[in-house]
C-alpha atoms as a PDB file:
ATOM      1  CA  UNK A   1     -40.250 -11.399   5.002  1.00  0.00           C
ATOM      2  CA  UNK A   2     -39.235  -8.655   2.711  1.00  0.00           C
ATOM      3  CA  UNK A   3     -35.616  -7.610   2.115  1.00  0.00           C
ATOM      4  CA  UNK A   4     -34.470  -4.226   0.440  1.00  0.00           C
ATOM      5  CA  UNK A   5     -31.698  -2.283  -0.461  1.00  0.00           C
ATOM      6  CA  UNK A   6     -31.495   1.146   0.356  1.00  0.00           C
ATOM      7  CA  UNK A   7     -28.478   3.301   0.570  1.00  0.00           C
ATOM      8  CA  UNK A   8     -27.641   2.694   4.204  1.00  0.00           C
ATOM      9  CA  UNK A   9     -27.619  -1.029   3.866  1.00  0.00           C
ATOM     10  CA  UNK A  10     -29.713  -4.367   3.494  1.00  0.00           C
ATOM     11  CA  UNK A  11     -32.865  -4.233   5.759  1.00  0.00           C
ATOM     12  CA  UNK A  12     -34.680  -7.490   6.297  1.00  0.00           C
ATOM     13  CA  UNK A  13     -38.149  -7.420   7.161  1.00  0.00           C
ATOM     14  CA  UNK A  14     -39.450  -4.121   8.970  1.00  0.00           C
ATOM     15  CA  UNK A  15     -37.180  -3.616  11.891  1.00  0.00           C
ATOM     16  CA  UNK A  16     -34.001  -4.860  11.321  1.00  0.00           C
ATOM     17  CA  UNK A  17     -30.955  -3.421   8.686  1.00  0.00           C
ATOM     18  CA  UNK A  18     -27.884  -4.801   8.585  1.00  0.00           C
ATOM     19  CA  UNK A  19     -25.068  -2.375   7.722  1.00  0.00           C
ATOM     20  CA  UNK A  20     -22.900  -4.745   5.762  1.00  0.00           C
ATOM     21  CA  UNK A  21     -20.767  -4.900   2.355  1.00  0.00           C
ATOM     22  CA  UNK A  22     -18.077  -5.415   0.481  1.00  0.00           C
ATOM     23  CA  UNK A  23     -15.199  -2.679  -0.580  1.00  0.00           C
ATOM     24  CA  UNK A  24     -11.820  -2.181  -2.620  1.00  0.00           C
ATOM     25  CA  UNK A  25      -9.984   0.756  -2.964  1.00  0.00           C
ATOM     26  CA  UNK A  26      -6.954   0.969  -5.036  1.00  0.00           C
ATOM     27  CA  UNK A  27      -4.774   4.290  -4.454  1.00  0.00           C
ATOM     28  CA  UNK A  28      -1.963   4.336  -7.300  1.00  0.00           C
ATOM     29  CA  UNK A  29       0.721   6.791  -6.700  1.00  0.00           C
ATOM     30  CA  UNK A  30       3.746   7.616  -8.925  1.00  0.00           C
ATOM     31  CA  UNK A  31       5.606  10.405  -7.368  1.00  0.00           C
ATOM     32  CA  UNK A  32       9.153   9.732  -5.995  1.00  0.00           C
ATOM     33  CA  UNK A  33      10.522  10.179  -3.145  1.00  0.00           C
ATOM     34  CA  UNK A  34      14.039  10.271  -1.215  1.00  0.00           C
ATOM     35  CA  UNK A  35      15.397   8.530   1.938  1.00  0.00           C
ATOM     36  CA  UNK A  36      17.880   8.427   4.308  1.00  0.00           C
ATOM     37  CA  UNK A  37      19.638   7.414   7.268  1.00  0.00           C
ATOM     38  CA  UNK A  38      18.934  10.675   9.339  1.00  0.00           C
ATOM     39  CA  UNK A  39      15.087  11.090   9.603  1.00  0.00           C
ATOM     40  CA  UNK A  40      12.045   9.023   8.147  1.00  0.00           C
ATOM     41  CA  UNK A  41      10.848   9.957   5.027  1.00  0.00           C
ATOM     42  CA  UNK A  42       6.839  10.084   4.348  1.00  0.00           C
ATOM     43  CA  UNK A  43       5.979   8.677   1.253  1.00  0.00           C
ATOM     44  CA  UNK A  44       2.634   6.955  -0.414  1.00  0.00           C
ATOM     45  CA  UNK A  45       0.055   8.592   1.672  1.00  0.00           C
ATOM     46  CA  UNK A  46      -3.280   7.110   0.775  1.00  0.00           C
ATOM     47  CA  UNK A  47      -7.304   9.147   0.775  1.00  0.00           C
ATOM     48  CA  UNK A  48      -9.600   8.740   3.629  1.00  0.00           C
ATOM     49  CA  UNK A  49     -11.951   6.089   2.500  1.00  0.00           C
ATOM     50  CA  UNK A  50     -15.234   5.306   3.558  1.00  0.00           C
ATOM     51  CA  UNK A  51     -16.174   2.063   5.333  1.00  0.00           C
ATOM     52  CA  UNK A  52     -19.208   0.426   6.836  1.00  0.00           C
ATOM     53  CA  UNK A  53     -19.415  -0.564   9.900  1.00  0.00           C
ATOM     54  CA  UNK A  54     -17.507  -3.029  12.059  1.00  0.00           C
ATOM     55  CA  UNK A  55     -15.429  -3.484   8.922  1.00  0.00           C
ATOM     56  CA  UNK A  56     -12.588  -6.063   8.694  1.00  0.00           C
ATOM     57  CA  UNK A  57     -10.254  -5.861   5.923  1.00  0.00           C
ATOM     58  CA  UNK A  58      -6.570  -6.358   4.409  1.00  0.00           C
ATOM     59  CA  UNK A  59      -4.569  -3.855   2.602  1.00  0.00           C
ATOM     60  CA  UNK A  60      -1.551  -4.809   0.234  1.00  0.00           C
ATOM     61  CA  UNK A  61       1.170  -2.876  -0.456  1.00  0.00           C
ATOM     62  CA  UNK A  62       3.633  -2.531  -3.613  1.00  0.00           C
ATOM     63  CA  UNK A  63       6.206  -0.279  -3.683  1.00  0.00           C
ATOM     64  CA  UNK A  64       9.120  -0.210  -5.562  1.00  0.00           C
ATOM     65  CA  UNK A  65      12.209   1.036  -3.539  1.00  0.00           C
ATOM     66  CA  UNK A  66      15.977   1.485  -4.652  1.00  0.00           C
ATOM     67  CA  UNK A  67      19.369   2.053  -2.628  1.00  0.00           C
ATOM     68  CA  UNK A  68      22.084   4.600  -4.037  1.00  0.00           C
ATOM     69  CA  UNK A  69      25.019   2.841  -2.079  1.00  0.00           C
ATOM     70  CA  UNK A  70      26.250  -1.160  -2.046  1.00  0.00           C
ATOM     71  CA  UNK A  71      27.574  -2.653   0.808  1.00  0.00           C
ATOM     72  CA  UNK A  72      24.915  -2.584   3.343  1.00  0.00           C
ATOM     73  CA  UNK A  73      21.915  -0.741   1.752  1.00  0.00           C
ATOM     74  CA  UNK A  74      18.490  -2.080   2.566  1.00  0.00           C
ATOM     75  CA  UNK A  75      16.088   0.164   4.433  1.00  0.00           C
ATOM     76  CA  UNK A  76      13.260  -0.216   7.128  1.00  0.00           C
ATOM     77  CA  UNK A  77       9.391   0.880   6.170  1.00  0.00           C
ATOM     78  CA  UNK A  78       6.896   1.795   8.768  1.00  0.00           C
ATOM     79  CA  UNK A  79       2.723   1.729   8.219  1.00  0.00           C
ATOM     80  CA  UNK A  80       0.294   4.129   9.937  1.00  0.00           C
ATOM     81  CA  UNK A  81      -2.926   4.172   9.599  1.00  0.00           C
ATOM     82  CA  UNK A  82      -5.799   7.069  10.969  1.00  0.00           C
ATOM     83  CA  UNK A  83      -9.830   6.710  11.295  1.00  0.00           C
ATOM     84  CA  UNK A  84     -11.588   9.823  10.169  1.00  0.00           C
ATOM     85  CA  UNK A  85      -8.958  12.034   9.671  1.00  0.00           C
ATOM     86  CA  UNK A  86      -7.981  12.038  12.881  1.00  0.00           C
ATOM     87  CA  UNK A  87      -4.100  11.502  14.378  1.00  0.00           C
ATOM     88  CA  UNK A  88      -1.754   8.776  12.705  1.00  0.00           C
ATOM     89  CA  UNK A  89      -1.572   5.540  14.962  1.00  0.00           C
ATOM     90  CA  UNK A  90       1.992   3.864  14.352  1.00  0.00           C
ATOM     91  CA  UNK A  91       2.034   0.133  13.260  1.00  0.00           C
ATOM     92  CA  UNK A  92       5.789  -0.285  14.262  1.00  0.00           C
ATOM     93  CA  UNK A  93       8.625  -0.696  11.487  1.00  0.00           C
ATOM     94  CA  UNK A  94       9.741  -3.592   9.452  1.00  0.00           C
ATOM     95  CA  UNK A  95      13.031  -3.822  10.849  1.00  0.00           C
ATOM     96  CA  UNK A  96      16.103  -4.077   8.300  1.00  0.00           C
ATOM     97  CA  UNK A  97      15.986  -7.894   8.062  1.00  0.00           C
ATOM     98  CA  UNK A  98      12.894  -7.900   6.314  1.00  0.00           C
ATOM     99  CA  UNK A  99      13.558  -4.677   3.389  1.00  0.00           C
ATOM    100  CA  UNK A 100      17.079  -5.786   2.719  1.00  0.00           C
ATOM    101  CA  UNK A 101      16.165  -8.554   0.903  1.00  0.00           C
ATOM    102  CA  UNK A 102      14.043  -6.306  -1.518  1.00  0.00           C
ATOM    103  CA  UNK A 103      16.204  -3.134  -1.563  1.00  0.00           C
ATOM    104  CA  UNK A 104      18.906  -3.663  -3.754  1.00  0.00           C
ATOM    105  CA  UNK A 105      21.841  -1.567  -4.818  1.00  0.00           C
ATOM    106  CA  UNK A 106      20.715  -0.419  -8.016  1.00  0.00           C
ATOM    107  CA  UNK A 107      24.489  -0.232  -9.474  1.00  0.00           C
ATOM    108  CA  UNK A 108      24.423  -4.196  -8.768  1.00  0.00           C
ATOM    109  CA  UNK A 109      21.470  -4.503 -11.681  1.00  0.00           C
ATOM    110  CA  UNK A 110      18.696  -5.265  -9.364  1.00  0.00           C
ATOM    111  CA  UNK A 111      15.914  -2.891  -8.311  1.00  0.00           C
ATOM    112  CA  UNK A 112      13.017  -4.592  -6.317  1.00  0.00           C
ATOM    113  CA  UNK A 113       9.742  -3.725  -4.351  1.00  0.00           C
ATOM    114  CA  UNK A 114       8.540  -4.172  -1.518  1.00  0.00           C
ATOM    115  CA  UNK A 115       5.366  -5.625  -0.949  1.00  0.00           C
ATOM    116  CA  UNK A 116       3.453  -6.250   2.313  1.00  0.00           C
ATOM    117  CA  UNK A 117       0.263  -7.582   3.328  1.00  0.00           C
ATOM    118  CA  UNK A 118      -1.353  -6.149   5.930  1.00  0.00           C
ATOM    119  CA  UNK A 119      -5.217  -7.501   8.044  1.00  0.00           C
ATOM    120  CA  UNK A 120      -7.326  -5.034  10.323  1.00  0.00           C
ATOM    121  CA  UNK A 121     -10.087  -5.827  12.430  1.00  0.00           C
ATOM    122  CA  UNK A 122     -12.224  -2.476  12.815  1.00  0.00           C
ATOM    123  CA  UNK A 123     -15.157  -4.801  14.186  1.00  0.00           C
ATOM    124  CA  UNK A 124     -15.461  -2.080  17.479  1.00  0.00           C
ATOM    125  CA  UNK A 125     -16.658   0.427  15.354  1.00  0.00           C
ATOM    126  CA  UNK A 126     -20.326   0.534  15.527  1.00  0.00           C
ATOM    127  CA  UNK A 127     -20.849   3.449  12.805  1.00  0.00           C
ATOM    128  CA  UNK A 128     -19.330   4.084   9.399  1.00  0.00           C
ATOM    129  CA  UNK A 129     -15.767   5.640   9.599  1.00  0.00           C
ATOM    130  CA  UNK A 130     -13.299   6.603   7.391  1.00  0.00           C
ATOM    131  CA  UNK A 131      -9.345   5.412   7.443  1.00  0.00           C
ATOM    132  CA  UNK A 132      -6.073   6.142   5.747  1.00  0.00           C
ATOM    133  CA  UNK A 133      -2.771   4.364   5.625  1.00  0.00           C
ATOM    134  CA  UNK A 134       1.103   5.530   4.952  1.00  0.00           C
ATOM    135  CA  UNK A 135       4.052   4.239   4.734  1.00  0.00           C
ATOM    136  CA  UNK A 136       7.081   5.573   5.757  1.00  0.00           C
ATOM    137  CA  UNK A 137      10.995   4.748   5.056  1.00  0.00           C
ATOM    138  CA  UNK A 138      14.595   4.976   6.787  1.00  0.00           C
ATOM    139  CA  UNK A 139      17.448   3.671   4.834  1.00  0.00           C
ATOM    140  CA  UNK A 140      19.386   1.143   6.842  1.00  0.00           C
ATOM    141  CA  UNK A 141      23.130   3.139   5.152  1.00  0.00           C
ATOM    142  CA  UNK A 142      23.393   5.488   2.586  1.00  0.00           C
ATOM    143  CA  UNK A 143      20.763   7.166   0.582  1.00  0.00           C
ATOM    144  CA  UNK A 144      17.685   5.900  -1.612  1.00  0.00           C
ATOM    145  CA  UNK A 145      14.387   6.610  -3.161  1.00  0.00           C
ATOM    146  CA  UNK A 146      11.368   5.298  -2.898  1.00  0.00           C
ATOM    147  CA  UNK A 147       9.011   4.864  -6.217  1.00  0.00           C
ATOM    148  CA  UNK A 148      11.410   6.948  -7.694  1.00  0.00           C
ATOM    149  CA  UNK A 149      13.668   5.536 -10.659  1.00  0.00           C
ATOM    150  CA  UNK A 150      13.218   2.613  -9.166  1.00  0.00           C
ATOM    151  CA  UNK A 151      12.295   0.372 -12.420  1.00  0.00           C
ATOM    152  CA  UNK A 152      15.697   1.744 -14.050  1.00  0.00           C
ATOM    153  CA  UNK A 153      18.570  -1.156 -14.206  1.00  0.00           C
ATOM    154  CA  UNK A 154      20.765  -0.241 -16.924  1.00  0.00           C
ATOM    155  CA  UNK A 155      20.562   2.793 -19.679  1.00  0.00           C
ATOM    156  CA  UNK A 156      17.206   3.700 -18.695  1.00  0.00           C
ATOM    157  CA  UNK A 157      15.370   0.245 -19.440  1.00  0.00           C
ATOM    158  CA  UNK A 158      14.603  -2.382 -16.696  1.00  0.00           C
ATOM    159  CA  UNK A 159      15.069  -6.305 -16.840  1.00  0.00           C
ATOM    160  CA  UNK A 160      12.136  -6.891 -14.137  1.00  0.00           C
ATOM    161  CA  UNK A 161       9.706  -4.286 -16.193  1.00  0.00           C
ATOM    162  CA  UNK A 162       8.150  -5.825 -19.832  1.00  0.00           C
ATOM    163  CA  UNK A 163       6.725  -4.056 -23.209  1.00  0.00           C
ATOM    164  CA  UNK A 164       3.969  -5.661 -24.706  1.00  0.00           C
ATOM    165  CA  UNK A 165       3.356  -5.403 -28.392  1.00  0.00           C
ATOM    166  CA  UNK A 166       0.184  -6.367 -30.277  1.00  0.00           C
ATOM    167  CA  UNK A 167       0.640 -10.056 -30.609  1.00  0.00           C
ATOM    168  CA  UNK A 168       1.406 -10.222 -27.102  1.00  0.00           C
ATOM    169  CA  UNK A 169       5.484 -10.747 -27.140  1.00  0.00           C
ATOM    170  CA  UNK A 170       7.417  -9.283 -24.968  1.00  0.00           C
ATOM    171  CA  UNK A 171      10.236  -7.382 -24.980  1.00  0.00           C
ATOM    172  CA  UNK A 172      13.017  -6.313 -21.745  1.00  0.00           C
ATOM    173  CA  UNK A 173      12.329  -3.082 -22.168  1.00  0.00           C
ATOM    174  CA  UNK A 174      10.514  -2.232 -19.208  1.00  0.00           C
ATOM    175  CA  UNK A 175      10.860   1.965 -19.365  1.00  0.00           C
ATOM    176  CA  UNK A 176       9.711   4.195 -16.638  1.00  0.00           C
ATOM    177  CA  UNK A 177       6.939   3.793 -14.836  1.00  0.00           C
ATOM    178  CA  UNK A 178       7.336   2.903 -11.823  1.00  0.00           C
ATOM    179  CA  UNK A 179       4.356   3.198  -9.859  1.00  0.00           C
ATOM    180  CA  UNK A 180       3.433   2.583  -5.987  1.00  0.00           C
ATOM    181  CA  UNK A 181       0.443   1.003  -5.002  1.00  0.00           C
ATOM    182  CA  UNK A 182      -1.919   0.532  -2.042  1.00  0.00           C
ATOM    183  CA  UNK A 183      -5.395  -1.094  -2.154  1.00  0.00           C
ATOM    184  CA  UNK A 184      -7.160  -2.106   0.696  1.00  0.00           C
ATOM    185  CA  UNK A 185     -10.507  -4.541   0.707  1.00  0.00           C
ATOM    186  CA  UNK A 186     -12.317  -6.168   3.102  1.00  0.00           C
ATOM    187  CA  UNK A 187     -15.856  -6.438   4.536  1.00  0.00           C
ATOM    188  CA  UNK A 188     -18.703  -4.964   6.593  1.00  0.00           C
ATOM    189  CA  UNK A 189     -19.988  -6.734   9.308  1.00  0.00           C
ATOM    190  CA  UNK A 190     -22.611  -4.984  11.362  1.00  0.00           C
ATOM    191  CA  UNK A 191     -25.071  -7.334  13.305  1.00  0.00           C
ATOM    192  CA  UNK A 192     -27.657  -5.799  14.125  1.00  0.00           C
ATOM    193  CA  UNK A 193     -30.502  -7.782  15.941  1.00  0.00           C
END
């Protein structure tokens, strides 16, 4: 029994394809953004990318988030996601337990991330689709930003951000470049008899 490639999928023998295969997308973002107590703010808003067919998948999430205010900063972060470009379905929020830990007052010397893993099953799809994914923020008190400044500690250099010179030694002089990220990978996994 013959198997080929073509661009719809793997087809084994005459009859049957399978619509199957592996993907990673990696959406880099480095715009900032603010927050704040009275409204949510949108922020890293990834493309619509294509998948295959009852696709599974995980998408991880890095981005670097700051509070103006000490005392009880922190903030809570909400995921959507949409299939071909249609309405945004709400994941829920975080909660302020779970950011607080990673939002630090920036006048304390700490500026942190956030980062979240996330695992969809979009196994009841039976055709190729598309889907998105954003996350949105509410600070918990007081002001923030998201992505934005976010590596700067003290006099514009960071002690969690490194330079790299030729010989590989490293300096704690991180600069700015903060830079939010969201890649999502997974798996195909049509079955077609």
């Amino acid at each position: 029994m013959a198997t080929t490639v073509d661009g719809e999928g793997y087809q084994i023998g005459s009859n049957n394809k399978i619509y199957s295969g592996p993907f990673m997308y990696n959406h880099r973002d480095g715009s900032g953004w603010g927050m704040n107590t009275g409204s949510w703010s949108q922020t890293i808003t990834t493309p619509d990318w294509g998948c295959p067919m009852r696709s599974v998948g995980t998408l991880y999430c890095y981005i670097p988030v700051r509070n103006d205010g000490g005392s009880w900063g922190g903030a809570r972060a909400r995921l959507y996601y949409r299939i071909n470009s249609g309405s945004w379905e709400d994941c829920g929020n975080s909660g302020y337990s779970q950011t607080d830990t990673v939002m630090a007052y920036n006048g304390g010397g700490r500026i942190d991330t956030q980062t979240s893993v996330f695992n969809f099953d979009f196994s009841d799809y039976t055709s190729n689709f598309t889907v998105a994914f954003r996350m949105d923020y509410l600070t918990h008190n007081g002001n923030g930003g998201v992505n934005s400044s976010c590596d700067v500690t003290t006099g514009g250099d960071s002690t969690y951000t490194y330079n790299y010179d030729a010989s590989g030694n490293r300096s704690a002089v991180g600069g700015n470049y903060s830079v939010a990220h969201m890649i999502w990978l997974g798996q195909g996994n049509a079955d077609i008899a």
